[in-house]
Protein backbone atom coordinates (compact mmCIF):
# COMPACT_ATOMS: atom_id res chain seq x y z
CA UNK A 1 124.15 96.41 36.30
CA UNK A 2 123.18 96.23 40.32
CA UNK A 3 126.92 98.04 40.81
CA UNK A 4 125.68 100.43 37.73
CA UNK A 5 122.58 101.10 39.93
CA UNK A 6 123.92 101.29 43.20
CA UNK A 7 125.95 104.00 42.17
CA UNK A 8 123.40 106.17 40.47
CA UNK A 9 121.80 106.22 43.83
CA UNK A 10 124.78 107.24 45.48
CA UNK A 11 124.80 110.19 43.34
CA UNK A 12 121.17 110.73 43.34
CA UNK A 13 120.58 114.06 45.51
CA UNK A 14 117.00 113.04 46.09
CA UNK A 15 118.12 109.63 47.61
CA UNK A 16 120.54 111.43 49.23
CA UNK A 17 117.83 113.56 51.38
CA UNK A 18 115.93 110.92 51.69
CA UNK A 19 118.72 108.99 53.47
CA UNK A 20 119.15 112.44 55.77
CA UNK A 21 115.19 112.51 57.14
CA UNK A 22 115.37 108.55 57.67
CA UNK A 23 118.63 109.72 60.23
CA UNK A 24 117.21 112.79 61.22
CA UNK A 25 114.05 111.26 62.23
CA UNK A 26 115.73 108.08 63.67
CA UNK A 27 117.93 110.77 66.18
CA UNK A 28 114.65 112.48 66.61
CA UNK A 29 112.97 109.01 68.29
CA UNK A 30 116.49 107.95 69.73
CA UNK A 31 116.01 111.97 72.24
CA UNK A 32 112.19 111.08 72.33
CA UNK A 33 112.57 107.39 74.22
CA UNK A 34 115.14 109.25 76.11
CA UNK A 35 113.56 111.89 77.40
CA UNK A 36 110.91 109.94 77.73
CA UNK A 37 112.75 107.46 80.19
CA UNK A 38 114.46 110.73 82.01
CA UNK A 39 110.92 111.71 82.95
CA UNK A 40 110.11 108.53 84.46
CA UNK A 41 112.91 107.86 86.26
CA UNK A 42 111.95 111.37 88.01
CA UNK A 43 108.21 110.42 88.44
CA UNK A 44 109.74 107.47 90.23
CA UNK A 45 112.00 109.43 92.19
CA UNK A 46 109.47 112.27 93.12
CA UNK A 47 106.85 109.33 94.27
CA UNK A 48 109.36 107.33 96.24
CA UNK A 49 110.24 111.01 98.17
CA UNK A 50 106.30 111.28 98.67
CA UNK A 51 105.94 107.81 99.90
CA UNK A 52 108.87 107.77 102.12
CA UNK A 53 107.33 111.31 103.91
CA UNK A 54 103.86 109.55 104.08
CA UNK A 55 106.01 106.38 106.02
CA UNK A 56 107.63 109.22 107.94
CA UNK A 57 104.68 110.99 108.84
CA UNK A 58 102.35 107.99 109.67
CA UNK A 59 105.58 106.35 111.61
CA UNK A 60 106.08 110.03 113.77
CA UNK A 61 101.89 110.19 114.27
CA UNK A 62 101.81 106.42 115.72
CA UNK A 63 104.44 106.70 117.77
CA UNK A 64 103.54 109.92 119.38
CA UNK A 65 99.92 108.61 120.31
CA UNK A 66 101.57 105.74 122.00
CA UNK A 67 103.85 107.58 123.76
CA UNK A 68 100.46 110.22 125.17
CA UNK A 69 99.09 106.67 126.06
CA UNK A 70 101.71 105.26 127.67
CA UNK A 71 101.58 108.83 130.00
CA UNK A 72 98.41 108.76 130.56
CA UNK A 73 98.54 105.24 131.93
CA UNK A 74 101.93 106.01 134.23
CA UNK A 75 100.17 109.28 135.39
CA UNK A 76 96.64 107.15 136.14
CA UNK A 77 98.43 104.54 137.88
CA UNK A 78 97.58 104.10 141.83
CA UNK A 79 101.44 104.29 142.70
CA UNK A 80 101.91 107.55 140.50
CA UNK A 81 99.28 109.31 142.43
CA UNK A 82 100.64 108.02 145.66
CA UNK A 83 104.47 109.20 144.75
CA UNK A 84 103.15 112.76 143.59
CA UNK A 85 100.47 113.04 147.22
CA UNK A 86 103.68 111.68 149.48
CA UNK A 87 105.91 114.30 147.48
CA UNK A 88 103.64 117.36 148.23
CA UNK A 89 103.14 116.17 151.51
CA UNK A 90 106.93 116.34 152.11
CA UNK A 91 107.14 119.96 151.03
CA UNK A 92 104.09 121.44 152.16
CA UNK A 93 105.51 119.46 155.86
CA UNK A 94 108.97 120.92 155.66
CA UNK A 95 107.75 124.94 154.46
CA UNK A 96 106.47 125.87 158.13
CA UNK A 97 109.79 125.08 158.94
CA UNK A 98 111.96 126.69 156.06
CA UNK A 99 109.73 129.79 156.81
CA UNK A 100 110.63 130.54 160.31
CA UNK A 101 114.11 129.70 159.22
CA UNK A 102 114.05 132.54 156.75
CA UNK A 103 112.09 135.05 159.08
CA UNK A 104 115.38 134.65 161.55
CA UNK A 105 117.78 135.16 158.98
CA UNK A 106 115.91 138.20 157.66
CA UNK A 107 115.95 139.67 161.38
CA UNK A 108 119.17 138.92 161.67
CA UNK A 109 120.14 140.85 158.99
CA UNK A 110 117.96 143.50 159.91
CA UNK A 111 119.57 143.74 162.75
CA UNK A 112 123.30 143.63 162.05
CA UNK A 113 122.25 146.65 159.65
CA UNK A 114 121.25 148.67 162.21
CA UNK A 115 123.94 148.18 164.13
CA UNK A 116 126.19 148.93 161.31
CA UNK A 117 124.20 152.37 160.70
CA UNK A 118 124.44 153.28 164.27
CA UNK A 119 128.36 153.01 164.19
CA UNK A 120 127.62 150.44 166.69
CA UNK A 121 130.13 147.90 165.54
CA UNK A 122 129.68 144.19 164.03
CA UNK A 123 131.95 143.46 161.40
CA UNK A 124 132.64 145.46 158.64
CA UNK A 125 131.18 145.48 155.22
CA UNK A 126 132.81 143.37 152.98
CA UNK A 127 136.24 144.21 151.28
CA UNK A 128 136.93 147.17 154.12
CA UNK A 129 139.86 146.01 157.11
C-alpha cells in the first residue's frame, strides 16, 4: 500500500512541480548566501585598501614632521650657524682675489686681440698653422 502510494506520487504532475519550486527555490538561496558572501569578502577587501592608505598616509605625515624638526634643530644649532658664517667668510675672503684674477685675464685677452687685428703677430687662431 505505502509502495502503491509512493508511486502515485511519482506520477502525480502536481507533486512533481511541487518537487521543482522546493529545488528551484533551494538554488535560488544556495546564489543568494553566495553572493551574499562575494559582497563581503569585497567590503573586506575595499576597507582593508582604505585602512592600509590611512596607515600610509598617517605613517608619510609623521615622518615628514619629524624630519622638518629634526632640520630645524641641525639648522638652529650653535655649530650650524658657525659652519655656514666661517663658510661665507671663506668666499666673500677669497672673491677680491678671484676678481683681480679675472680682470687680468680679461686684459689679457683684450690685448692679444688687438694684436691679432693689427696683424701684429701672437699666435694664431686656433686650427690655422
Amino acid at each position: 500500500a505505502a509502495e502503491e502510494e509512493e508511486e502515485a506520487e511519482a506520477n502525480d504532475p502536481a507533486e512533481d512541480w511541487r518537487r521543482r519550486e522546493e529545488e528551484i527555490t533551494a538554488r535560488r538561496r544556495e546564489a543568494a548566501v553566495a553572493e551574499e558572501a562575494r559582497r563581503a569578502a569585497k567590503a573586506a577587501h575595499i576597507e582593508e585598501a582604505l585602512l592600509d592608505a590611512a596607515v600610509k598616509a598617517a605613517l608619510s605625515e609623521a615622518v615628514e614632521a619629524a624630519v622638518r624638526e629634526r632640520v630645524a634643530q641641525a639648522m638652529a644649532a650653535p655649530s650650524w650657524a658657525a659652519e655656514l658664517a666661517a663658510t661665507r667668510a671663506a668666499i666673500e675672503g677669497s672673491l677680491p682675489a678671484q676678481l683681480e684674477a679675472a680682470k687680468a685675464a680679461a686684459a689679457e685677452a683684450a690685448a692679444a686681440a688687438e694684436r691679432q687685428r693689427r696683424g701684429g703677430g701672437g699666435s694664431p687662431p686656433p686650427g690655422r698653422p
